[in-house]
PDB file of N, CA and C in Angstrom:
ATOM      1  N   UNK A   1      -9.537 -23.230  13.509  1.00  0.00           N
ATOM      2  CA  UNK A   1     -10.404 -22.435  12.690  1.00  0.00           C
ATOM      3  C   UNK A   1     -10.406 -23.037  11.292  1.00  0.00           C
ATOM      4  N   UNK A   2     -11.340 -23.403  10.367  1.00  0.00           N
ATOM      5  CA  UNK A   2     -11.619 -23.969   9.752  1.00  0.00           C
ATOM      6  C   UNK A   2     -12.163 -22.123   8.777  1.00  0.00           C
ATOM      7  N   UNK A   3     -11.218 -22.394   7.326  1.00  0.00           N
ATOM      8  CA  UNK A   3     -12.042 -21.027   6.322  1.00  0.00           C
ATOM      9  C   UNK A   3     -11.677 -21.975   5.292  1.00  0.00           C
ATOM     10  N   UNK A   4     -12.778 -21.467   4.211  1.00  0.00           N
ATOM     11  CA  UNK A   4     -12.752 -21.716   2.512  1.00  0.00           C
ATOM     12  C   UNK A   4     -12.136 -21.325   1.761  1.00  0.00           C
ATOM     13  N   UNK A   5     -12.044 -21.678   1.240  1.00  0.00           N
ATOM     14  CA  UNK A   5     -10.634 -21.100  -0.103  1.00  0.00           C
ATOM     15  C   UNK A   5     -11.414 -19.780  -0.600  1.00  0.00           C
ATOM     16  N   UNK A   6     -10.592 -18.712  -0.988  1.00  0.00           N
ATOM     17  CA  UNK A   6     -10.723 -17.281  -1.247  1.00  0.00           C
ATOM     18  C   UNK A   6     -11.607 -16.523  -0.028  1.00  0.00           C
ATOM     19  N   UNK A   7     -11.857 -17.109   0.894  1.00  0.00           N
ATOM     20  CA  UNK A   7     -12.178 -16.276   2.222  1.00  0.00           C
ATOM     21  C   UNK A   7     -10.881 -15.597   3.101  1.00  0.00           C
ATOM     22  N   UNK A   8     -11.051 -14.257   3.868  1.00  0.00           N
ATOM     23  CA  UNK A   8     -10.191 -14.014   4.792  1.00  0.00           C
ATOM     24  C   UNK A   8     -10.346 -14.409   6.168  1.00  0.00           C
ATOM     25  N   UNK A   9      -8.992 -14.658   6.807  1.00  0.00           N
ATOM     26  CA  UNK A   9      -9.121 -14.826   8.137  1.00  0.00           C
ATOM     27  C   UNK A   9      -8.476 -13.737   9.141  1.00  0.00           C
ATOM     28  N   UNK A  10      -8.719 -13.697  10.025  1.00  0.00           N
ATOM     29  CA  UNK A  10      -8.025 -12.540  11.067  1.00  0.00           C
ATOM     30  C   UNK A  10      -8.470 -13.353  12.221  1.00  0.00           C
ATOM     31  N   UNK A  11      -6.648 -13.017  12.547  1.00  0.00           N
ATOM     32  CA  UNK A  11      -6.087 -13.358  14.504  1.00  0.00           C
ATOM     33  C   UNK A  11      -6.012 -12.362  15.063  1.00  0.00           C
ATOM     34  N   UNK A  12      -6.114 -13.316  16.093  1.00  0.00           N
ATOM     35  CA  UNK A  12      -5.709 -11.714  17.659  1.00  0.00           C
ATOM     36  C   UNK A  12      -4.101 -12.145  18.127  1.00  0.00           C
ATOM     37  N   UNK A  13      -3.388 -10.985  18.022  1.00  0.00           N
ATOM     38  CA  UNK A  13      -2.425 -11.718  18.664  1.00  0.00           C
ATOM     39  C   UNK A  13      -1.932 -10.261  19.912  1.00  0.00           C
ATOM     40  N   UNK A  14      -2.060 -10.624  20.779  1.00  0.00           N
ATOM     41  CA  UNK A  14      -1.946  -9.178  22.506  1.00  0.00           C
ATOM     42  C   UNK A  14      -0.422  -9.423  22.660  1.00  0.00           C
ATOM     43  N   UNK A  15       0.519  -9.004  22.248  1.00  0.00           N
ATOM     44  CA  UNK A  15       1.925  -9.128  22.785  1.00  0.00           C
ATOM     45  C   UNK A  15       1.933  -7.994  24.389  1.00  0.00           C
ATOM     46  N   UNK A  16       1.031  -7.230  24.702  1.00  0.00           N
ATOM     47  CA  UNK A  16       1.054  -6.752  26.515  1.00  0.00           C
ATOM     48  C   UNK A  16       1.880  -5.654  26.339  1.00  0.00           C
ATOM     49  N   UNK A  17       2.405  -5.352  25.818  1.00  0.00           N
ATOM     50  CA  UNK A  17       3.071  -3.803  26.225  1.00  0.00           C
ATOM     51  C   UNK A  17       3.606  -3.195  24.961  1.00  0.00           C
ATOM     52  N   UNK A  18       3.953  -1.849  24.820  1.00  0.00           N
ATOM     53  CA  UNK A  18       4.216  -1.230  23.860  1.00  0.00           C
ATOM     54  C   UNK A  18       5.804  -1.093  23.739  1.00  0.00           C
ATOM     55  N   UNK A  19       6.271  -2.100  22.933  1.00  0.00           N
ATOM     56  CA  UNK A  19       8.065  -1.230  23.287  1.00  0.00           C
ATOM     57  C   UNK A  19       8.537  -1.133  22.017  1.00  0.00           C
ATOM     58  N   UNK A  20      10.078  -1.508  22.264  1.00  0.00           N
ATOM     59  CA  UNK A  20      10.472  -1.278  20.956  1.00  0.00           C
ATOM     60  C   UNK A  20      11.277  -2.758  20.208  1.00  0.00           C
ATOM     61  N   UNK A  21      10.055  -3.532  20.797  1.00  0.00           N
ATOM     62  CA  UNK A  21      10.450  -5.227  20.108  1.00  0.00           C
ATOM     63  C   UNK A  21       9.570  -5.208  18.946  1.00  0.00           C
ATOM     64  N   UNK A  22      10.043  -6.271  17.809  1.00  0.00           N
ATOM     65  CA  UNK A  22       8.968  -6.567  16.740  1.00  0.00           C
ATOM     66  C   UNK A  22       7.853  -7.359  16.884  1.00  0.00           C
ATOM     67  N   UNK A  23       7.118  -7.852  16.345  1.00  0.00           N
ATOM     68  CA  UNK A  23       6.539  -8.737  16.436  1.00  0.00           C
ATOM     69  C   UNK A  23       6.507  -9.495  14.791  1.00  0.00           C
ATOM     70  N   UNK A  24       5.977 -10.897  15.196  1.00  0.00           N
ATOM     71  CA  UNK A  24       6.263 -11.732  13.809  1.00  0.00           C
ATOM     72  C   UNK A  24       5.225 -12.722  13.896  1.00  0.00           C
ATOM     73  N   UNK A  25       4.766 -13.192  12.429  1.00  0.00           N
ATOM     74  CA  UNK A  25       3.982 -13.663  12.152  1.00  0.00           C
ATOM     75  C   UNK A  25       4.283 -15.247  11.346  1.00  0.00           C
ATOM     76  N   UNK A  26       4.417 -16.553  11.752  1.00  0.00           N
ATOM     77  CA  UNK A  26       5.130 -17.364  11.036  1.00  0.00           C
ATOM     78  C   UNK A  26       4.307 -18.479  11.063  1.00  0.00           C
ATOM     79  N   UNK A  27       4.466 -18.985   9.827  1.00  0.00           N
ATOM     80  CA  UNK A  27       3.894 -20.214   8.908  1.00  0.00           C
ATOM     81  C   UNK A  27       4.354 -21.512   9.202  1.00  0.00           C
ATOM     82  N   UNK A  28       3.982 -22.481  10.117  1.00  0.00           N
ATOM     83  CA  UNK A  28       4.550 -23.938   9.805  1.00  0.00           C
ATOM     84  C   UNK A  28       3.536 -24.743   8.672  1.00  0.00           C
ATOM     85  N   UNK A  29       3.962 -25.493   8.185  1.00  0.00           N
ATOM     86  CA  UNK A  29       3.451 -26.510   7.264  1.00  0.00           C
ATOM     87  C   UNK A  29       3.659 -27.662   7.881  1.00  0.00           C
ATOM     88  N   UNK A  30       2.912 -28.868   7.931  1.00  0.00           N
ATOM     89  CA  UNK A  30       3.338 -29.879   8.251  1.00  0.00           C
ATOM     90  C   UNK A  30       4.699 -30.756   7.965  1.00  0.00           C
ATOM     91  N   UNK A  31       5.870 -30.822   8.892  1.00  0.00           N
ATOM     92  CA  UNK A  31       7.089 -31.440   8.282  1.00  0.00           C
ATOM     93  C   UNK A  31       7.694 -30.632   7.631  1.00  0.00           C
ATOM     94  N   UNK A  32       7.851 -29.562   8.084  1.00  0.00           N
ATOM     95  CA  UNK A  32       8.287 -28.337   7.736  1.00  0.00           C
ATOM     96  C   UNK A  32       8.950 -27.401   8.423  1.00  0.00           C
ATOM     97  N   UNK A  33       9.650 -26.594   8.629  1.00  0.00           N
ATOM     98  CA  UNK A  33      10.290 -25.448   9.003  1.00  0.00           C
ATOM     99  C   UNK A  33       9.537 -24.486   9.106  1.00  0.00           C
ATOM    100  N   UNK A  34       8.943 -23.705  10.984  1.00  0.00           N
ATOM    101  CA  UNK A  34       8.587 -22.305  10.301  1.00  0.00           C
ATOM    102  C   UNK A  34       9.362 -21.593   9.441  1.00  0.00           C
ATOM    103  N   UNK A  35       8.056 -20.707   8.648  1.00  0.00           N
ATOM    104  CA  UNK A  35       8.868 -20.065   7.439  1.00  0.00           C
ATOM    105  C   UNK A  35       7.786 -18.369   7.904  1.00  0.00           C
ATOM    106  N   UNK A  36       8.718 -16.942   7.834  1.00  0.00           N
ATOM    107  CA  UNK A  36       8.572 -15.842   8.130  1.00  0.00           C
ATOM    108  C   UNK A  36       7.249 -15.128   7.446  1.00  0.00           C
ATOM    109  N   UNK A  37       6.647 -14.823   7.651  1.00  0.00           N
ATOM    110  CA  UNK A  37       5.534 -14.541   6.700  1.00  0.00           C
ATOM    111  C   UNK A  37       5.725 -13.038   7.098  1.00  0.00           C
ATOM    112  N   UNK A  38       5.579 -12.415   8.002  1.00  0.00           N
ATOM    113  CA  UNK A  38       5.913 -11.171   8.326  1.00  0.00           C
ATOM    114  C   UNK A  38       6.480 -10.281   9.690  1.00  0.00           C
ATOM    115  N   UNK A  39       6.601  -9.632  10.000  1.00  0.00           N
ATOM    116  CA  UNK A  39       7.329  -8.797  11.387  1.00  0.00           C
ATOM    117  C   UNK A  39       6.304  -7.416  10.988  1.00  0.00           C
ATOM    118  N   UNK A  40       6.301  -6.804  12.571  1.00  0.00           N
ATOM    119  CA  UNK A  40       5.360  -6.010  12.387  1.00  0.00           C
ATOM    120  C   UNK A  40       5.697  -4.909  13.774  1.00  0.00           C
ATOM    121  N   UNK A  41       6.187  -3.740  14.016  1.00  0.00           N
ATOM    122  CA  UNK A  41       6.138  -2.560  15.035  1.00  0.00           C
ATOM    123  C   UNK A  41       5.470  -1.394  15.044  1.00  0.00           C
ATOM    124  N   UNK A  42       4.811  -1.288  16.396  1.00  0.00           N
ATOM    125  CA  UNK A  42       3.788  -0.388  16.315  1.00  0.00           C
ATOM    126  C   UNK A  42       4.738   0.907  15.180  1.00  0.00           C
ATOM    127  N   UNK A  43       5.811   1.265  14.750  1.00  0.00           N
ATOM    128  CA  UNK A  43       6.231   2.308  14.037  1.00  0.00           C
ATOM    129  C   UNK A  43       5.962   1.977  13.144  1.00  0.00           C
ATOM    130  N   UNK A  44       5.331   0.822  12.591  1.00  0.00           N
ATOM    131  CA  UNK A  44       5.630   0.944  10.996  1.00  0.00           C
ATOM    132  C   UNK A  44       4.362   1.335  10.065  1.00  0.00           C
ATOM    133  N   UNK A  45       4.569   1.563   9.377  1.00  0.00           N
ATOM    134  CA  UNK A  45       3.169   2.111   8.986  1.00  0.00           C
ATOM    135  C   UNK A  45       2.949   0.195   7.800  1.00  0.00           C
ATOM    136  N   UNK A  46       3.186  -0.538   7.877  1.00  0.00           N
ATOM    137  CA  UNK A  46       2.778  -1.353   7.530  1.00  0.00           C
ATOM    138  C   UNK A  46       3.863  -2.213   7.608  1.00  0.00           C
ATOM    139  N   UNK A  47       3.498  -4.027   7.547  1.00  0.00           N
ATOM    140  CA  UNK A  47       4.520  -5.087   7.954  1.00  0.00           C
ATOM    141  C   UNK A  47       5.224  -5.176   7.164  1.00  0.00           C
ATOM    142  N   UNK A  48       6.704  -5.718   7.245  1.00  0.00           N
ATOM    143  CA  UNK A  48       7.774  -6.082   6.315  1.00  0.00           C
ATOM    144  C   UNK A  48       7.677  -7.490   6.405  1.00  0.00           C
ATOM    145  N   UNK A  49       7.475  -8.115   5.063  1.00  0.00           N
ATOM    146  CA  UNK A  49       7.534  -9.235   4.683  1.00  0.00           C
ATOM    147  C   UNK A  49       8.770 -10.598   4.673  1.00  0.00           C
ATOM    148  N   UNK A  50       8.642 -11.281   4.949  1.00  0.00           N
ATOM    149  CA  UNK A  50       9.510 -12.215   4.788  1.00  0.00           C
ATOM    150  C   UNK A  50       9.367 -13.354   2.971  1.00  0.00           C
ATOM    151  N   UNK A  51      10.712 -13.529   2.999  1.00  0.00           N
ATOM    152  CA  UNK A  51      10.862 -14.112   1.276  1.00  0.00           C
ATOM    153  C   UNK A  51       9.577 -14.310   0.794  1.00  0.00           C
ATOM    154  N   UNK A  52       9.105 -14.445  -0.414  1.00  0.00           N
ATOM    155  CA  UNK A  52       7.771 -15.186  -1.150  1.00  0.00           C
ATOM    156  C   UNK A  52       6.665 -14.235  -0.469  1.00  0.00           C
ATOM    157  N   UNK A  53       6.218 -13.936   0.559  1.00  0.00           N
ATOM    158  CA  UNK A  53       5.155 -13.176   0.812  1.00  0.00           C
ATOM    159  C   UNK A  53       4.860 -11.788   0.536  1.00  0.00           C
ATOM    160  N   UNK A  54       3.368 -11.438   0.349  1.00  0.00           N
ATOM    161  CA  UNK A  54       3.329 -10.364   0.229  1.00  0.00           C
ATOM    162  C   UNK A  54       2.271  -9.844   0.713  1.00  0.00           C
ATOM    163  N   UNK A  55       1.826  -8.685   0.248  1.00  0.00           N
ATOM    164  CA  UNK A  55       0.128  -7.988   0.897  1.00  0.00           C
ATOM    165  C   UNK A  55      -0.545  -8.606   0.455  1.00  0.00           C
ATOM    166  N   UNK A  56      -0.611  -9.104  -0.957  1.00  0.00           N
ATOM    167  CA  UNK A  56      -1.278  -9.936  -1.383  1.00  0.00           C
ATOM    168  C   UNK A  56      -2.247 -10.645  -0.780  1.00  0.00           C
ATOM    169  N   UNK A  57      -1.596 -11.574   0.058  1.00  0.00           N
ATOM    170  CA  UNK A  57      -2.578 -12.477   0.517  1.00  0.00           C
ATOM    171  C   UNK A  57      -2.247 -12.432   2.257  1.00  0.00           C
ATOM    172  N   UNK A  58      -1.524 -11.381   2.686  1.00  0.00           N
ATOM    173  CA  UNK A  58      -1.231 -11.132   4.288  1.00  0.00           C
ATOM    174  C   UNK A  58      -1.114  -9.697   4.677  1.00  0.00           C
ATOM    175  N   UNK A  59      -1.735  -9.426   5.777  1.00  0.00           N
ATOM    176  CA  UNK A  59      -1.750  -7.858   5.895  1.00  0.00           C
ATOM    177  C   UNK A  59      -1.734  -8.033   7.577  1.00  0.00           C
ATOM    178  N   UNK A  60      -1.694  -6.697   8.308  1.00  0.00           N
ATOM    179  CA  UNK A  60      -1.515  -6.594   9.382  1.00  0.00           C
ATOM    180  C   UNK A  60      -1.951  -5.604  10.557  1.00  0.00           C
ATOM    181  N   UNK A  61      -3.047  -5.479  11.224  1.00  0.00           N
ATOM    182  CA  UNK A  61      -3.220  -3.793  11.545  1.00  0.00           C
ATOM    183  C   UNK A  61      -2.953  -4.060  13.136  1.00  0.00           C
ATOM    184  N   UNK A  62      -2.609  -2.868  14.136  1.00  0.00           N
ATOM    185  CA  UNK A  62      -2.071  -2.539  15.301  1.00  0.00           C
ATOM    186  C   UNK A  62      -3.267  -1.598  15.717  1.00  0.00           C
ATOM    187  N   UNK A  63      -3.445  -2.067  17.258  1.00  0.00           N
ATOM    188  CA  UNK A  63      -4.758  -1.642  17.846  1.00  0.00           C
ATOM    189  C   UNK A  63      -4.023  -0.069  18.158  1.00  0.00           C
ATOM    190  N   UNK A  64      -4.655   0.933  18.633  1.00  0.00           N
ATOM    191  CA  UNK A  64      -4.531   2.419  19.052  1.00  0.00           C
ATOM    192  C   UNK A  64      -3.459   2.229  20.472  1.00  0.00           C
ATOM    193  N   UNK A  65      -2.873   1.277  20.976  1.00  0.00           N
ATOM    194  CA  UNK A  65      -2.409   0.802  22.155  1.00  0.00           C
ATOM    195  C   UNK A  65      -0.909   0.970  21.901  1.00  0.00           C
ATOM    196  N   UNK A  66      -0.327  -0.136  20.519  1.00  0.00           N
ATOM    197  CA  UNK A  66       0.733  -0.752  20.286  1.00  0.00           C
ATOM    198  C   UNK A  66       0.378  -2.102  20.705  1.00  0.00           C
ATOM    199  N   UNK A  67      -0.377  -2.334  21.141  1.00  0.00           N
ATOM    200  CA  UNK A  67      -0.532  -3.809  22.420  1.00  0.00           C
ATOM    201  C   UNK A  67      -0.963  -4.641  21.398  1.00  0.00           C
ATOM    202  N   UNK A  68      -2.000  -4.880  20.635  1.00  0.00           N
ATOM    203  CA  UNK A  68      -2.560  -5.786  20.060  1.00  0.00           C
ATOM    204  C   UNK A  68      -2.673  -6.139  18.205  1.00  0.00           C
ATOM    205  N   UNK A  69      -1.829  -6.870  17.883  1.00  0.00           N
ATOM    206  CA  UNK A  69      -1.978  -7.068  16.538  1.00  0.00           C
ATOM    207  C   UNK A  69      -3.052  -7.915  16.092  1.00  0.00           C
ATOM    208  N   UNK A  70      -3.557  -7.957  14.448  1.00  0.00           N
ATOM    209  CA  UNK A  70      -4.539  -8.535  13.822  1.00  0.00           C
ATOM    210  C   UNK A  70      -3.748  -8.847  12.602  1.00  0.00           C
ATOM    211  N   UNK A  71      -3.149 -10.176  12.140  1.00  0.00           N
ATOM    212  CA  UNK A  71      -2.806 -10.655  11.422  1.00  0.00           C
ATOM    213  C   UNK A  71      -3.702 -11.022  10.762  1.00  0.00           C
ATOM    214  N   UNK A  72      -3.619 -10.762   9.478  1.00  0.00           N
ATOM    215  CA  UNK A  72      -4.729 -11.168   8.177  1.00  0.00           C
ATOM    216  C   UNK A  72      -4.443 -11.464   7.307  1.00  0.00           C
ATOM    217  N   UNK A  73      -5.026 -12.985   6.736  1.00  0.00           N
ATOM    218  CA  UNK A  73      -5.104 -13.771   5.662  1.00  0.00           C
ATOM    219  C   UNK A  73      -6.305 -13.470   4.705  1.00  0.00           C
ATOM    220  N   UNK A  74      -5.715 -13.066   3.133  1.00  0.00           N
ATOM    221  CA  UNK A  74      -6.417 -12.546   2.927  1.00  0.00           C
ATOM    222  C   UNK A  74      -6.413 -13.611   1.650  1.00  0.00           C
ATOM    223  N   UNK A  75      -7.750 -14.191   0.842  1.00  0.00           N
ATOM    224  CA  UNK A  75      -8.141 -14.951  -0.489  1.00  0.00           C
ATOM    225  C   UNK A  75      -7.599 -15.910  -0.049  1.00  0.00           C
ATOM    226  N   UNK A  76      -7.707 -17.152   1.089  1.00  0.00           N
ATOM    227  CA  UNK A  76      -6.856 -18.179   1.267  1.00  0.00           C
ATOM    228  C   UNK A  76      -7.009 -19.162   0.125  1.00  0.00           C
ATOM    229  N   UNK A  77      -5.881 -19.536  -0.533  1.00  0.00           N
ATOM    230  CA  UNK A  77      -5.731 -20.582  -1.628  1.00  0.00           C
ATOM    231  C   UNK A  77      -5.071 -21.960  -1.540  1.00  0.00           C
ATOM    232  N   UNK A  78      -4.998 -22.195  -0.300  1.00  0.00           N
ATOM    233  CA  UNK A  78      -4.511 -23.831  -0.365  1.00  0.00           C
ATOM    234  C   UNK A  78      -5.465 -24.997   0.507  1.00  0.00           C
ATOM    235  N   UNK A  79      -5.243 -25.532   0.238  1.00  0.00           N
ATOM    236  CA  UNK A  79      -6.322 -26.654   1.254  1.00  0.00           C
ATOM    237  C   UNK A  79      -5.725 -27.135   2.478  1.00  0.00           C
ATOM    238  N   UNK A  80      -4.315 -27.057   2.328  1.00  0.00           N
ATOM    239  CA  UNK A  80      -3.780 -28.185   3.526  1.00  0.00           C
ATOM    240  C   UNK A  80      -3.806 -27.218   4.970  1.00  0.00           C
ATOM    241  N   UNK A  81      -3.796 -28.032   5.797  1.00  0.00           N
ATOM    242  CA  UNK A  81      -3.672 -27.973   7.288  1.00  0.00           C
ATOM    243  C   UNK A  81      -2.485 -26.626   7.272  1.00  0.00           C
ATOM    244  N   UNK A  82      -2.102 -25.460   8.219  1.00  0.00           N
ATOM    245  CA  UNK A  82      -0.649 -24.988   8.546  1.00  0.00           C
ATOM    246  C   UNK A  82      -1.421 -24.361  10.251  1.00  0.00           C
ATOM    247  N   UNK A  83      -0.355 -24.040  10.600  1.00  0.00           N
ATOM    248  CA  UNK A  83      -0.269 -23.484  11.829  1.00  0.00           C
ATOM    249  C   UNK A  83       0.586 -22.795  12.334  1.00  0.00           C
ATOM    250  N   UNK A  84      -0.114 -21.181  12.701  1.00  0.00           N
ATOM    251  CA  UNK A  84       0.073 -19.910  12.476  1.00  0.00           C
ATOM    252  C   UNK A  84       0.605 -19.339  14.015  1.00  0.00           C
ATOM    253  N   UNK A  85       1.982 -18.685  14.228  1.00  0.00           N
ATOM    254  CA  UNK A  85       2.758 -18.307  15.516  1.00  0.00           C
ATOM    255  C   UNK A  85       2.546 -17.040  15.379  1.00  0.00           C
ATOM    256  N   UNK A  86       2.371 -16.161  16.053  1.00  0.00           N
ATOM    257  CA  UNK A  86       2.673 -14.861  16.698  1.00  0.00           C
ATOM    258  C   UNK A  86       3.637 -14.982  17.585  1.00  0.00           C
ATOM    259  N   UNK A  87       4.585 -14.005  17.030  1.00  0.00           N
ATOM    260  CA  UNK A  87       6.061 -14.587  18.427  1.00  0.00           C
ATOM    261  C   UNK A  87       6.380 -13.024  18.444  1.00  0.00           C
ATOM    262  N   UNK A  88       6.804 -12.947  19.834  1.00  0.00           N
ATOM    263  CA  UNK A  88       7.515 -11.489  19.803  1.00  0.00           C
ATOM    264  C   UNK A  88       8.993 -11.480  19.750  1.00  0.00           C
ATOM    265  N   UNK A  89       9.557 -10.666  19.018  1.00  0.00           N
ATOM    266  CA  UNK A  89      11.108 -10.901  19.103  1.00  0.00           C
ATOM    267  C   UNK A  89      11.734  -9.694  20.154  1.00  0.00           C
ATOM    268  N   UNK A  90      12.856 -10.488  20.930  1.00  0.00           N
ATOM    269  CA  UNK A  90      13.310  -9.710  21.736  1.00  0.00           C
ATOM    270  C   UNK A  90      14.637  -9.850  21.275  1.00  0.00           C
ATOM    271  N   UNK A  91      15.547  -8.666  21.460  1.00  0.00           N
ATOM    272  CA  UNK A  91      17.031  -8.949  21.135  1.00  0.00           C
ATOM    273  C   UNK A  91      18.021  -9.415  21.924  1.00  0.00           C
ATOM    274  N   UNK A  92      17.888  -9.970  22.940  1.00  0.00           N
ATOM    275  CA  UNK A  92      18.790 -10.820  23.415  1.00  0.00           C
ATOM    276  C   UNK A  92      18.422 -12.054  23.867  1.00  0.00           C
ATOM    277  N   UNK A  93      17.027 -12.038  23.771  1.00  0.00           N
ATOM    278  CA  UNK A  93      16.808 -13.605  23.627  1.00  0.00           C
ATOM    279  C   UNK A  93      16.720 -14.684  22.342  1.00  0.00           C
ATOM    280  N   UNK A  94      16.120 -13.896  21.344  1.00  0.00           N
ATOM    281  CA  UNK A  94      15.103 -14.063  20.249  1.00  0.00           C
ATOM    282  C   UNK A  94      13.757 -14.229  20.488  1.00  0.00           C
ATOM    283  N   UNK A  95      13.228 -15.116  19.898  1.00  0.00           N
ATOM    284  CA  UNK A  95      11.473 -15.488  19.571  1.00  0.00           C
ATOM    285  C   UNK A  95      11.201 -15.408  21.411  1.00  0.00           C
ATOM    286  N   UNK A  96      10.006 -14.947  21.629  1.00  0.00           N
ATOM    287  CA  UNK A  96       9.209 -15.668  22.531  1.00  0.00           C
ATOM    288  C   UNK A  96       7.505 -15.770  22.279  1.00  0.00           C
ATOM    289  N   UNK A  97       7.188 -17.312  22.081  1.00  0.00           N
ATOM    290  CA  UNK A  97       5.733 -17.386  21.567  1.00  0.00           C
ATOM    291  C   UNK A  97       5.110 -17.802  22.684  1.00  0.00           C
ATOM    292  N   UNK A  98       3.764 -17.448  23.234  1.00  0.00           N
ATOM    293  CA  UNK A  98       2.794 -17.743  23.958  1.00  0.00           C
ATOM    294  C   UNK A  98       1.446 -17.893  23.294  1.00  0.00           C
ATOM    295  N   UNK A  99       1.201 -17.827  21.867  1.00  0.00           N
ATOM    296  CA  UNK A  99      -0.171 -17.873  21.208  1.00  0.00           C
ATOM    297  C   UNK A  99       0.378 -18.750  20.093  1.00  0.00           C
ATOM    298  N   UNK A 100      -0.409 -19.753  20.218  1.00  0.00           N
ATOM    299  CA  UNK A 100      -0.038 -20.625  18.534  1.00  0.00           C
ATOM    300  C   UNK A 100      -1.581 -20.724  18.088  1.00  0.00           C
ATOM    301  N   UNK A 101      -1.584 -20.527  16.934  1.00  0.00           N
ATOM    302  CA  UNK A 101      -2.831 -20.336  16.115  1.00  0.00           C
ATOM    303  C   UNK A 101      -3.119 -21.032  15.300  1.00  0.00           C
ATOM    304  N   UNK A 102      -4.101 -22.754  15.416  1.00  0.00           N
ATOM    305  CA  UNK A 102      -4.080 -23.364  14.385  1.00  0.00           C
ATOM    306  C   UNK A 102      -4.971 -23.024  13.267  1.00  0.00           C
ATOM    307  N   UNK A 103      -4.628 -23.676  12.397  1.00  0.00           N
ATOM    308  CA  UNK A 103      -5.681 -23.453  11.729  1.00  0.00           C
ATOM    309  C   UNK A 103      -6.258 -23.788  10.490  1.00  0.00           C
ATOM    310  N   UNK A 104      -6.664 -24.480   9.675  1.00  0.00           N
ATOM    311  CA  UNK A 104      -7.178 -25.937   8.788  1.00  0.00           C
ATOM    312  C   UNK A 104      -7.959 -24.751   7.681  1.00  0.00           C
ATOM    313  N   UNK A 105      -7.283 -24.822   6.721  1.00  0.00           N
ATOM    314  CA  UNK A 105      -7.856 -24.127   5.475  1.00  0.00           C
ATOM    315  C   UNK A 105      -7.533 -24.750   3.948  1.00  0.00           C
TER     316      UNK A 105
END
């Protein structure tokens, strides 16, 4: 997906069932470390952020299900390439990702 600087973007991300795992939203940069941008459960009335981020420029809404999140980038301000994970966290495994989301802004 290709957006312009100060445009928003919004993902789909379907984690399939309603429980009581988080879900997370994470940033690679090229040559880089994912880095946490946010976690998100159908209880919360809004996402908890990871270091440096904020509503600012990331937000998050949960379909009427629990099932389906919409991660949102909001005024994008950088030019370079990153690529965007939806992972669900489980507690005795950790991460499990099945959607990677590129995306060139």
């Amino acid at each position: 997906m290709s957006v312009n600087r100060g445009q928003t973007a919004t993902f789909n991300c379907d984690v399939g069932v309603k429980n009581n795992h988080i879900t997370a939203f994470l940033l690679q940069s090229p040559g880089k470390s994912p880095q946490l941008i946010f976690y998100h459960h159908h209880s919360y009335t809004e996402p908890k952020y990871g270091p440096g981020m904020s509503s600012v420029h990331f937000g998050s809404s949960i379909n009427s299900a629990g099932t389906e999140y919409q991660p949102v980038m909001k005024n994008i301000y950088t030019m370079d390439t990153d690529t965007y994970y939806c992972a669900k966290w489980y507690d005795n495994i950790g991460f499990h990702s099945d959607t990677q989301l590129g995306k060139k802004h």
